[in-house]
N, C-alpha and C. Protein backbone atom coordinates (compact mmCIF):
# COMPACT_ATOMS: atom_id res chain seq x y z
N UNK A 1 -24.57 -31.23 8.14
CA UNK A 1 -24.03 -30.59 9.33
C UNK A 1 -22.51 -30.68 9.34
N UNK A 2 -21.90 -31.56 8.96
CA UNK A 2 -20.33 -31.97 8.92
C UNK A 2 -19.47 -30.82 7.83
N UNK A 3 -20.05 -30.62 7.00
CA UNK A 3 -19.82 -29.68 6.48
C UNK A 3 -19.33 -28.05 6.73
N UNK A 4 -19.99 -28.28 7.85
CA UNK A 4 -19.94 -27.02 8.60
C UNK A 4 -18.81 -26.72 9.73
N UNK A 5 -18.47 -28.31 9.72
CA UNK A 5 -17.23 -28.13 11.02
C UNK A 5 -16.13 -27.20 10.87
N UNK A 6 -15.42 -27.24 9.27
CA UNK A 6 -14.32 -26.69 9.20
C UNK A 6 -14.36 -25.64 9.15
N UNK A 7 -15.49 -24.89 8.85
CA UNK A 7 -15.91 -23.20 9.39
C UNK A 7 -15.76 -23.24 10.57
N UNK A 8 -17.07 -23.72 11.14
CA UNK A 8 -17.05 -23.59 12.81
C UNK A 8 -15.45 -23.54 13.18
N UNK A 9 -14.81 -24.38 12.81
CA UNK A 9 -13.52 -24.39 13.67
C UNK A 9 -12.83 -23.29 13.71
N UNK A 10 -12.62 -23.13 11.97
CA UNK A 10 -11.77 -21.79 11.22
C UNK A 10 -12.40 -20.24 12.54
N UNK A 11 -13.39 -20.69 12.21
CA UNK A 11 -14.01 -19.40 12.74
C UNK A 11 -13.25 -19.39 14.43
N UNK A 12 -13.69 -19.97 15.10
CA UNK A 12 -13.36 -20.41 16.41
C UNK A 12 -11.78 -20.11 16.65
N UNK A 13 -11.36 -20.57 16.02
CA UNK A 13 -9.61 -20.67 16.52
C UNK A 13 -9.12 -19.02 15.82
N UNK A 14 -10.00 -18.84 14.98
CA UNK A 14 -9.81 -17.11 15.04
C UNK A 14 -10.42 -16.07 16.08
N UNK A 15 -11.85 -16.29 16.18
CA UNK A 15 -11.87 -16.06 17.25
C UNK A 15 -11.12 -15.42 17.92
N UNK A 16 -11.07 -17.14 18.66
CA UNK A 16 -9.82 -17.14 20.06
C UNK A 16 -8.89 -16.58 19.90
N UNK A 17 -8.06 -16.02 18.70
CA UNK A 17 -6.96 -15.96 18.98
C UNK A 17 -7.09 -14.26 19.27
N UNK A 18 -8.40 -13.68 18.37
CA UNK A 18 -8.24 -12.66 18.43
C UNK A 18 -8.77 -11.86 19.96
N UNK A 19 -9.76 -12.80 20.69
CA UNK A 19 -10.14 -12.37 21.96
C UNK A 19 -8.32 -12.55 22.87
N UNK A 20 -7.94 -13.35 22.66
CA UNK A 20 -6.35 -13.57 23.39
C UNK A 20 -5.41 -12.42 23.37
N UNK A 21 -5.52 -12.16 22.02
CA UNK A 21 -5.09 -11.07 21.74
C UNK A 21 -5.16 -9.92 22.19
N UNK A 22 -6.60 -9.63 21.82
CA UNK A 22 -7.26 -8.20 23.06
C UNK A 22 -6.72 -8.33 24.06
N UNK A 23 -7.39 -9.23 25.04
CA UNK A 23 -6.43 -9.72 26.34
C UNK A 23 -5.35 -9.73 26.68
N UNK A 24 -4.36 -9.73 25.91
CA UNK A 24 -3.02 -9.31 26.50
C UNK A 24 -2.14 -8.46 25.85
N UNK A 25 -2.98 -7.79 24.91
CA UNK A 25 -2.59 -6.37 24.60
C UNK A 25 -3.03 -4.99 25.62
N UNK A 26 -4.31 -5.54 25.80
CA UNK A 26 -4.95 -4.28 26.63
C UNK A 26 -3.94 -3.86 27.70
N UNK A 27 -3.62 -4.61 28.72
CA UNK A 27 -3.15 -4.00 29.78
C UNK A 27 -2.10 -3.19 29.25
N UNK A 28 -1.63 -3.16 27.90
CA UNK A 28 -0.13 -1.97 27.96
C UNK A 28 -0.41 -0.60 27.66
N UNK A 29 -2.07 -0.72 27.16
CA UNK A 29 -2.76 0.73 27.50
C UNK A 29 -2.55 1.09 26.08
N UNK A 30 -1.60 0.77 25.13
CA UNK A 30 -1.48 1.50 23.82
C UNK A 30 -2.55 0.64 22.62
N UNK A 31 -3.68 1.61 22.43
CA UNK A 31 -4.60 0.91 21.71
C UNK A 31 -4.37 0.94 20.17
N UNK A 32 -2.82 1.56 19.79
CA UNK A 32 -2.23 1.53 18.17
C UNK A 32 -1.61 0.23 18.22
N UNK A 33 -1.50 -0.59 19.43
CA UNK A 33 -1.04 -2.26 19.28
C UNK A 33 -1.97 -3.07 18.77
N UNK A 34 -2.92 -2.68 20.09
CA UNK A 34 -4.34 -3.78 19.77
C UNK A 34 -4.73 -3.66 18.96
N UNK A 35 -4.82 -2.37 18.23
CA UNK A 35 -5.51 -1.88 17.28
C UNK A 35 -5.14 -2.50 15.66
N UNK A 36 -3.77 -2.90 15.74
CA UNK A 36 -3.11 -3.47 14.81
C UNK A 36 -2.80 -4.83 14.94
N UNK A 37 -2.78 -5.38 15.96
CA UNK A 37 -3.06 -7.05 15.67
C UNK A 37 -4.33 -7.36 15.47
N UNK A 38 -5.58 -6.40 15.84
CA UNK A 38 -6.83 -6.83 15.75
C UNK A 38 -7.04 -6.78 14.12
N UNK A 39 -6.92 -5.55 12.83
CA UNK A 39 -6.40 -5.32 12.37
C UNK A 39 -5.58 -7.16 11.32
N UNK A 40 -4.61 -7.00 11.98
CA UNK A 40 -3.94 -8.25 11.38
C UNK A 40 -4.49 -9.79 11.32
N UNK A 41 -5.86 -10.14 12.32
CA UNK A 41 -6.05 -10.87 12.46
C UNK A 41 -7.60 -11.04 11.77
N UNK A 42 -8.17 -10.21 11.58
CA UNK A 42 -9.15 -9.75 10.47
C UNK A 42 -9.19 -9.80 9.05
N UNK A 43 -7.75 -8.99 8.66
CA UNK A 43 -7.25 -9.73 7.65
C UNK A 43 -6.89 -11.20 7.60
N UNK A 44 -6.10 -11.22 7.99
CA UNK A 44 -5.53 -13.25 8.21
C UNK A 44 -7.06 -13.99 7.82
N UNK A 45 -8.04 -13.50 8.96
CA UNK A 45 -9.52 -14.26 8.94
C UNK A 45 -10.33 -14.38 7.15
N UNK A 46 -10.10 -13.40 6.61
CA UNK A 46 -10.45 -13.40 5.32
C UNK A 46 -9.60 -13.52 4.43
N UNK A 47 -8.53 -13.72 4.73
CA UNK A 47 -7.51 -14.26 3.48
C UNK A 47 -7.63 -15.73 3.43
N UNK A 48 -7.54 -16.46 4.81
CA UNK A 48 -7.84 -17.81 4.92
C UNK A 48 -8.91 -18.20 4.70
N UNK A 49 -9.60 -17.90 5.60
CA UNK A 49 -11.33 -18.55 5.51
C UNK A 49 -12.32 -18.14 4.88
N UNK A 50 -12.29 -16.71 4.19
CA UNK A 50 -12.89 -16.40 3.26
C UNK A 50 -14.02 -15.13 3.91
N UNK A 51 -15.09 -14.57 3.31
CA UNK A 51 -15.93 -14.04 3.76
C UNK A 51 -17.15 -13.88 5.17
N UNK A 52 -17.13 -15.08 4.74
CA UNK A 52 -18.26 -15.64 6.19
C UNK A 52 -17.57 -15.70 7.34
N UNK A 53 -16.44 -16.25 7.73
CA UNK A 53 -15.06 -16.05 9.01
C UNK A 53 -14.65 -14.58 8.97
N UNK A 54 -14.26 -14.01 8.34
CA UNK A 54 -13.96 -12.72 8.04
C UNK A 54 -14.70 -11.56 8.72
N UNK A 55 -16.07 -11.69 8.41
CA UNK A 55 -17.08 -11.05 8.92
C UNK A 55 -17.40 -11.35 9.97
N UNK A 56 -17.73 -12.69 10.26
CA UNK A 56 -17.58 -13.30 11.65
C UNK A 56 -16.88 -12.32 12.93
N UNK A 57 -15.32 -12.75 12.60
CA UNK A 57 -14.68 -12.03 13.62
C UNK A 57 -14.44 -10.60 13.31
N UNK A 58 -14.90 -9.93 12.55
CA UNK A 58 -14.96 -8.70 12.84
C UNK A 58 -16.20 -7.99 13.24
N UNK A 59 -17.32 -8.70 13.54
CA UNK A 59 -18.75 -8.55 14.03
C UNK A 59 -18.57 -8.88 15.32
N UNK A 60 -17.93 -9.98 16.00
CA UNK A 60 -17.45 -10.06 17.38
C UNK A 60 -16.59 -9.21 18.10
N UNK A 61 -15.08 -9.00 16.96
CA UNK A 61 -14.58 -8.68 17.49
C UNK A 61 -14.41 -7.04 18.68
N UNK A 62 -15.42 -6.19 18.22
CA UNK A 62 -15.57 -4.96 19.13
C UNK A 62 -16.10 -5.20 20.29
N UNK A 63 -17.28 -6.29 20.24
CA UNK A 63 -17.89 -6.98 21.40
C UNK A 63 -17.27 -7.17 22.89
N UNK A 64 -16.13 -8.34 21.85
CA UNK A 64 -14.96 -8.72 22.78
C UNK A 64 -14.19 -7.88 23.16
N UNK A 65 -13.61 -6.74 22.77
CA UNK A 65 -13.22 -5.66 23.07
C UNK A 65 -13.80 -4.92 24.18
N UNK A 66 -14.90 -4.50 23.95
CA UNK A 66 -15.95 -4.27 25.21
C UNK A 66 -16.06 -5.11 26.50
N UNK A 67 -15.59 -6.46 26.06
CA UNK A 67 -15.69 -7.30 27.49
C UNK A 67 -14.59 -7.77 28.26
N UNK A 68 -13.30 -7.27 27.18
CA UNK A 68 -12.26 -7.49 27.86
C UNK A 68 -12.06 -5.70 28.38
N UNK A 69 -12.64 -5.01 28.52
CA UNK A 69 -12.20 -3.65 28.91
C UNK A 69 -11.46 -3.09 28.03
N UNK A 70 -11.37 -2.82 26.93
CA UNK A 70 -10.90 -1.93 25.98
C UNK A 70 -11.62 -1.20 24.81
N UNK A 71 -12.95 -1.63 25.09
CA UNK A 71 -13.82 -1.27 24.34
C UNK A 71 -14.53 0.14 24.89
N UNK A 72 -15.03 0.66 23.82
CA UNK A 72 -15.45 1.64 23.94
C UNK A 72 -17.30 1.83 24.58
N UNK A 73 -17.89 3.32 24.24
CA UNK A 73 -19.05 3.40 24.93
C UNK A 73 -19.86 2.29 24.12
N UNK A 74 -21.00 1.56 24.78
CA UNK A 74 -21.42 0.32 23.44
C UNK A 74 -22.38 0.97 22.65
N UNK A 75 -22.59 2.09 22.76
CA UNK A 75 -23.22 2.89 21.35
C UNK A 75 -22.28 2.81 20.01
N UNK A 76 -21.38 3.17 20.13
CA UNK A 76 -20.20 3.19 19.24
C UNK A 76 -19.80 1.56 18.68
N UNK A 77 -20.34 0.25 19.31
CA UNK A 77 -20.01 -1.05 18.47
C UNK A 77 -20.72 -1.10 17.04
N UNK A 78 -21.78 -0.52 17.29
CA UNK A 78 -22.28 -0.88 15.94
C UNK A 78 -22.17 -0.25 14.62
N UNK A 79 -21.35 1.07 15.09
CA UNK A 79 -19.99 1.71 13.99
C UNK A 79 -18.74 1.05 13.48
N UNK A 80 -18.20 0.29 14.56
CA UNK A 80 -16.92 -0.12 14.82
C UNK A 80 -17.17 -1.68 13.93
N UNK A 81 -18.42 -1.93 14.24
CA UNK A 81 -18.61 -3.34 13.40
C UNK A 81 -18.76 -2.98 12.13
N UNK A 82 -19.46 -1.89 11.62
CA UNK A 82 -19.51 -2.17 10.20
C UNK A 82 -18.05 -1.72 9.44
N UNK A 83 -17.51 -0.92 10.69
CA UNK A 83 -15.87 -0.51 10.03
C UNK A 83 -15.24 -1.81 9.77
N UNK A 84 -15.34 -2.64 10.52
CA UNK A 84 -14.53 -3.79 10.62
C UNK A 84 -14.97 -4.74 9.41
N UNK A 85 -16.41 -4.99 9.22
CA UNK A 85 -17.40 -5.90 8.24
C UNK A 85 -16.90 -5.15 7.00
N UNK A 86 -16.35 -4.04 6.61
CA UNK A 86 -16.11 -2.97 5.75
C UNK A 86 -14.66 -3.52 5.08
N UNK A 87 -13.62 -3.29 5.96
CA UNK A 87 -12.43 -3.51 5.65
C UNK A 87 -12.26 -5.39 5.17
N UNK A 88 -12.96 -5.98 5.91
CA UNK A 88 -12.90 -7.60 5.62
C UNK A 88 -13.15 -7.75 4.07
N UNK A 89 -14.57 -6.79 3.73
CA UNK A 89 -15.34 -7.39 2.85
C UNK A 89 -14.52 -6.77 1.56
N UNK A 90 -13.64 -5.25 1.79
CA UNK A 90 -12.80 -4.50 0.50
C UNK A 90 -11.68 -5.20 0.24
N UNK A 91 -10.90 -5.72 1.86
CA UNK A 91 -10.11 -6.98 1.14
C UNK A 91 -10.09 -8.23 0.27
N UNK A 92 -11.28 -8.87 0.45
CA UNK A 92 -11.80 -9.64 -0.17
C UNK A 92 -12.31 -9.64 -1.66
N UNK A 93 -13.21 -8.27 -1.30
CA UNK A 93 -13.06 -7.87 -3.24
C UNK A 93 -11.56 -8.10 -4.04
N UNK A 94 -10.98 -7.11 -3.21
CA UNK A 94 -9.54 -6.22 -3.93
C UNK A 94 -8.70 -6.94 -4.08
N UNK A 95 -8.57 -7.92 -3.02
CA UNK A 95 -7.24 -8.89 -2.79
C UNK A 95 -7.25 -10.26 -3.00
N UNK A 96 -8.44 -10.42 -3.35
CA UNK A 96 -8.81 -11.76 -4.36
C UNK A 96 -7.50 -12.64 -4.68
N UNK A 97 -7.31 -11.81 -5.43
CA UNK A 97 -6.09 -12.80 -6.44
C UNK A 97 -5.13 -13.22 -5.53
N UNK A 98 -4.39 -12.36 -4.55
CA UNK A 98 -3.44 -12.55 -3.27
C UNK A 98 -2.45 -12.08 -3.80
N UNK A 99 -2.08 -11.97 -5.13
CA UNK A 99 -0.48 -11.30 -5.44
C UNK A 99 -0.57 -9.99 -4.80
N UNK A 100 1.05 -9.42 -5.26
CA UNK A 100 1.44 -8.09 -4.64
C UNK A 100 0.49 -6.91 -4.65
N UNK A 101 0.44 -6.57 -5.82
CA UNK A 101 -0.24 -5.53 -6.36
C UNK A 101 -1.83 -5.77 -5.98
N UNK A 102 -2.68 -6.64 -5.87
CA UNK A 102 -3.74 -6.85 -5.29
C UNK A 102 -3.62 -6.44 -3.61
N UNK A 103 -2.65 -6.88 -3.02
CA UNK A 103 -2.98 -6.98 -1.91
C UNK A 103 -1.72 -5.53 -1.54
N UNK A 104 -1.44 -4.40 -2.10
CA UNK A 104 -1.52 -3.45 -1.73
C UNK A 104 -2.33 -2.33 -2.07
N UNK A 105 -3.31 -3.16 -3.56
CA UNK A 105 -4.47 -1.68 -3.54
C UNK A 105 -5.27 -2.57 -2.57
N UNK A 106 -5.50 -3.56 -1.76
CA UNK A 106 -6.51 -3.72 -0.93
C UNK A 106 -6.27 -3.10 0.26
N UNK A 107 -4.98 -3.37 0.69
CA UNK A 107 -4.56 -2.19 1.66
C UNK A 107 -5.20 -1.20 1.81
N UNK A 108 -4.90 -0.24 0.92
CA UNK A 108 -4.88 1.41 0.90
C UNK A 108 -6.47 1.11 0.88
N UNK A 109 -7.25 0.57 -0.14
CA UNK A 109 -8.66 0.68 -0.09
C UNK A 109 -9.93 0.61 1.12
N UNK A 110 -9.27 -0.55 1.39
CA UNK A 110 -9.44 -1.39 3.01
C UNK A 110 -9.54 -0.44 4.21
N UNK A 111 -8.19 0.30 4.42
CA UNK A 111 -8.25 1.10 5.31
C UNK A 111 -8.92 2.52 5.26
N UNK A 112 -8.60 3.29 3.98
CA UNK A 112 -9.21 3.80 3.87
C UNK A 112 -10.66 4.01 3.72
N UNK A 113 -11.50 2.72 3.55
CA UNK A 113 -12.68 2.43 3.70
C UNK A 113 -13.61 2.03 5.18
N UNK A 114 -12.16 1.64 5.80
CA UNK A 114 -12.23 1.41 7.09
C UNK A 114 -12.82 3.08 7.90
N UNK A 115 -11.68 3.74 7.68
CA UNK A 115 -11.67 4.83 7.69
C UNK A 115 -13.04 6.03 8.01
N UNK A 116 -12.96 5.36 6.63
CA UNK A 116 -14.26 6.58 6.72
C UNK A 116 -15.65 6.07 7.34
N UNK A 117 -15.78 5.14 7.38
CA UNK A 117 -17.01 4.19 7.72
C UNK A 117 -17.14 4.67 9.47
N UNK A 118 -15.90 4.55 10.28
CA UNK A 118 -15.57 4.69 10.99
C UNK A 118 -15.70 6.62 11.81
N UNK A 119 -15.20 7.30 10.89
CA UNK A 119 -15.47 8.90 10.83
C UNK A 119 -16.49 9.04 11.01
N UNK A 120 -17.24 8.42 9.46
CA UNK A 120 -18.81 8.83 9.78
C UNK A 120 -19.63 8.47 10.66
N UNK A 121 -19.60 6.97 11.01
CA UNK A 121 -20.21 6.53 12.10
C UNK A 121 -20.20 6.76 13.55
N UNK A 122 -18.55 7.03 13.45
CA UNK A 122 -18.18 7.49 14.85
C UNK A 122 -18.22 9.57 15.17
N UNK A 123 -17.59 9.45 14.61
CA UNK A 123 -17.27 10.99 14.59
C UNK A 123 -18.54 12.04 14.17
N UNK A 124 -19.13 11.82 13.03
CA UNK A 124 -20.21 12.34 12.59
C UNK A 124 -21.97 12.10 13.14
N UNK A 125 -21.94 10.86 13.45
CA UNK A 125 -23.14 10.31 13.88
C UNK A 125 -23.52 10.12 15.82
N UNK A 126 -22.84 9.16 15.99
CA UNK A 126 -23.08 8.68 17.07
C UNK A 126 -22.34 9.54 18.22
N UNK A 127 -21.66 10.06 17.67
CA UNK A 127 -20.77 11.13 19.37
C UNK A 127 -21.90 12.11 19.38
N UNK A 128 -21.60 13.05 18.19
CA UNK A 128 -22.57 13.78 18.68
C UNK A 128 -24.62 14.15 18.32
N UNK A 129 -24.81 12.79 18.22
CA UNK A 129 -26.06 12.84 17.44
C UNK A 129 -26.96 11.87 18.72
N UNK A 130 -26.20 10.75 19.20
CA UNK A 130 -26.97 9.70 20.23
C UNK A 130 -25.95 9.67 21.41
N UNK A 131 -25.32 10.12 21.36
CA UNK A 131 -24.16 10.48 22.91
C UNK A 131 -24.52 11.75 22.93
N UNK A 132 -24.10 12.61 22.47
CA UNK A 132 -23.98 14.30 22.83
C UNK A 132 -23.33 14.30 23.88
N UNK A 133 -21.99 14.05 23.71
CA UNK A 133 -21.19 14.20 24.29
C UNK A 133 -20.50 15.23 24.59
N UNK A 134 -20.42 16.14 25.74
CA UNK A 134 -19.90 17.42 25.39
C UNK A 134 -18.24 17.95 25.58
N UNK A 135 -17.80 18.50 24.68
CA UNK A 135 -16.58 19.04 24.62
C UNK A 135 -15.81 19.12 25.86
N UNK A 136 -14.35 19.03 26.13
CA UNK A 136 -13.40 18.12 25.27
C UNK A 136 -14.09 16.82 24.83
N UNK A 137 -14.85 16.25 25.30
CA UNK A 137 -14.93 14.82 25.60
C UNK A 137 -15.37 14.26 24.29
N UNK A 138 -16.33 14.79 23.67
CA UNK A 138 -16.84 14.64 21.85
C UNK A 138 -15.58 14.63 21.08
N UNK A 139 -14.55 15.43 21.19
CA UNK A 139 -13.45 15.58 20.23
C UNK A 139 -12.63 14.28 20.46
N UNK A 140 -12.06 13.91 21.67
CA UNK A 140 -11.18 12.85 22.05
C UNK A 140 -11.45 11.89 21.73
N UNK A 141 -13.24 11.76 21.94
CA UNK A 141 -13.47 9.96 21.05
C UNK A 141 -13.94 10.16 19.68
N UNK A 142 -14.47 10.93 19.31
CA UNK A 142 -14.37 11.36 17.80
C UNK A 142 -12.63 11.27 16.91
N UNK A 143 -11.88 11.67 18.04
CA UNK A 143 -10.38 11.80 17.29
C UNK A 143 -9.86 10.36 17.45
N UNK A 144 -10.32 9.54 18.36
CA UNK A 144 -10.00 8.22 18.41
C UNK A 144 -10.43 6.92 17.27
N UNK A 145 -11.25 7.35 17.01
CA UNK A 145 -11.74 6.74 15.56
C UNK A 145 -11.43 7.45 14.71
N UNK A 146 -10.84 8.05 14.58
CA UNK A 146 -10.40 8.48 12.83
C UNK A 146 -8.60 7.91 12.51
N UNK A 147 -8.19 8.51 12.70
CA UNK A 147 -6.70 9.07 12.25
C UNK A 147 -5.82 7.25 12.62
N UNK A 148 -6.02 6.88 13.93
CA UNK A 148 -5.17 6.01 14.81
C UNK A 148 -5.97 4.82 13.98
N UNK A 149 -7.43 4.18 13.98
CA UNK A 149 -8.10 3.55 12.85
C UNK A 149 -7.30 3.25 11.61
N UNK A 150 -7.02 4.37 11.00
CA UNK A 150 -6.43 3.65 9.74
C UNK A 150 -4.99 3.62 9.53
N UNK A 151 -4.32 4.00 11.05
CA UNK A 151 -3.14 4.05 10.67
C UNK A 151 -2.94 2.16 11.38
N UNK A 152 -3.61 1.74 12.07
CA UNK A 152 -3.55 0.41 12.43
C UNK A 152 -4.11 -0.52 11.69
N UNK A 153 -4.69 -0.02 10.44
CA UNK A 153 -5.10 -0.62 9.64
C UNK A 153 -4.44 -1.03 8.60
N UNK A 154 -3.70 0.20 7.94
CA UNK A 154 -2.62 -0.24 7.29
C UNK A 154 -1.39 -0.81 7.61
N UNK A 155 -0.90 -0.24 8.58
CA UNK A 155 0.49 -1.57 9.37
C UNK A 155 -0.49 -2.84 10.14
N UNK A 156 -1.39 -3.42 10.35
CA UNK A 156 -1.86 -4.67 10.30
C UNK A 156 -2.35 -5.43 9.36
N UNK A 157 -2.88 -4.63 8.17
CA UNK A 157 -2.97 -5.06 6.55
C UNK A 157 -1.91 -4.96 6.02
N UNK A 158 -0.88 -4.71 6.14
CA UNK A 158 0.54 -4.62 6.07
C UNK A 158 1.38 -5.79 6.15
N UNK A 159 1.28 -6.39 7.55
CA UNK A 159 1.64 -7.44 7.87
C UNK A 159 1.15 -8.95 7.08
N UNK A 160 -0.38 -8.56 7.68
CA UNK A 160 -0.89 -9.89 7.42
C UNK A 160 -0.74 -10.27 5.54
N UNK A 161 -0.33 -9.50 4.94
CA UNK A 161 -0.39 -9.45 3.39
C UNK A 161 1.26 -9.66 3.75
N UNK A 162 1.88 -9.94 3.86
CA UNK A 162 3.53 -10.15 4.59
C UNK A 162 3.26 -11.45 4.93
N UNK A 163 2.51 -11.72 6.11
CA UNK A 163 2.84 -13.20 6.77
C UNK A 163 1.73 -14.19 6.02
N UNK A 164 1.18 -13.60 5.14
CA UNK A 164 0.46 -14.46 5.05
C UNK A 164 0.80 -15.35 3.78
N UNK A 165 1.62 -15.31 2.73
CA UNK A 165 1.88 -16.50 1.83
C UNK A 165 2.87 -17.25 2.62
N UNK A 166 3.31 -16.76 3.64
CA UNK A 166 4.35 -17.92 4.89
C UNK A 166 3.67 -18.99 5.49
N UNK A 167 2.22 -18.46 6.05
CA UNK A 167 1.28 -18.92 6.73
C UNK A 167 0.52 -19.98 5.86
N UNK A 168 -0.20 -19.75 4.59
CA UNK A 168 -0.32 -20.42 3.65
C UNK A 168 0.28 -21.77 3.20
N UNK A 169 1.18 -21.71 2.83
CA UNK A 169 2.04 -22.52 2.82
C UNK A 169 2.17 -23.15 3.84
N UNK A 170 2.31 -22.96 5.08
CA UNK A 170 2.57 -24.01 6.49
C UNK A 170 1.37 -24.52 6.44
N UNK A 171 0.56 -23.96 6.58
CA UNK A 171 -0.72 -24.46 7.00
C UNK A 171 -1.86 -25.08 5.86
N UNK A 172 -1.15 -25.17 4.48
CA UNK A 172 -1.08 -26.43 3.48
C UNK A 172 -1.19 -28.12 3.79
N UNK A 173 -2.51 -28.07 3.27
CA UNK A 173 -2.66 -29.78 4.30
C UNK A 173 -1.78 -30.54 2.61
N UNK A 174 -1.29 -31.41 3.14
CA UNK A 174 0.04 -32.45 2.20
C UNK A 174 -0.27 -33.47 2.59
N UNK A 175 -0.32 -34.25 1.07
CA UNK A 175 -0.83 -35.26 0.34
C UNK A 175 0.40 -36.59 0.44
């Protein structure tokens, strides 16, 4: 069981930071913020802690989104999760190694995988297949998952591939 703490924790204090986050991004109404620290902190979650944290908070994280009021209709989480379970898991392939060049084809891959996961699920499937949502109203949340998705994907995979050999290093337990 002890074994398990330093996940549990890892996991937890990501989490939190990322429900905090939601939380006091939401009220400024611009969801290309949230959208990009959520984004940044997804990454961070699988650069540090690996796969299982990674997935973790990006399986919560739309949830929490939904419960802090920024979330969308809850038909649409279980798109938004595998977008998210998507981008964790291409970083993780791609960006393995952590150098430069790894961790800008994980970028581009990441998001763009994000991307489409996201299109199809959102845009193609669930608006108008189990919502039928009717026009304008199909286009606006259909257009909300595509385009704004991966552009917060790449400036928050951006970053966190930026802050993160800083972060690394600090957060280096010393002998």
């Amino acid at each position: 069981m002890s074994n398990n703490i330093p996940w549990i924790t890892r996991t937890a204090m990501l989490t939190a930071l990322l429900i905090v986050t939601q939380a006091l991004t939401a009220p400024m109404g611009n969801p290309l913020i949230t959208g990009t620290f959520v984004n940044l902190i997804l990454v961070i979650s699988v650069m540090f802690a690996g796969l299982a944290t990674g997935t973790t908070v990006a399986l919560i994280s739309p949830i929490c989104a939904k419960l802090v009021g920024i979330g969308p209709f809850w038909a649409l989480i279980p798109s938004i999760m595998l977008g998210f379970a998507v981008l964790v898991l291409v970083w993780l392939v791609i960006g393995r190694k952590r150098d430069k060049v790894s961790c800008m084809i994980a970028l581009a891959a990441a998001a763009i995988a994000k991307f489409l996961v996201l299109y199809i699920g959102v845009a193609r499937f669930t608006v108008p297949i189990i919502l039928q949502l009717p026009e304008p109203q199909a286009s606006i949340v259909a257009n909300a998952f595509s385009l704004p998705h991966l552009f917060t994907a790449v400036v928050g995979g951006a970053i966190a591939a930026s802050v993160f050999p800083i972060l690394n290093k600090a957060l280096k337990p010393h002998n």
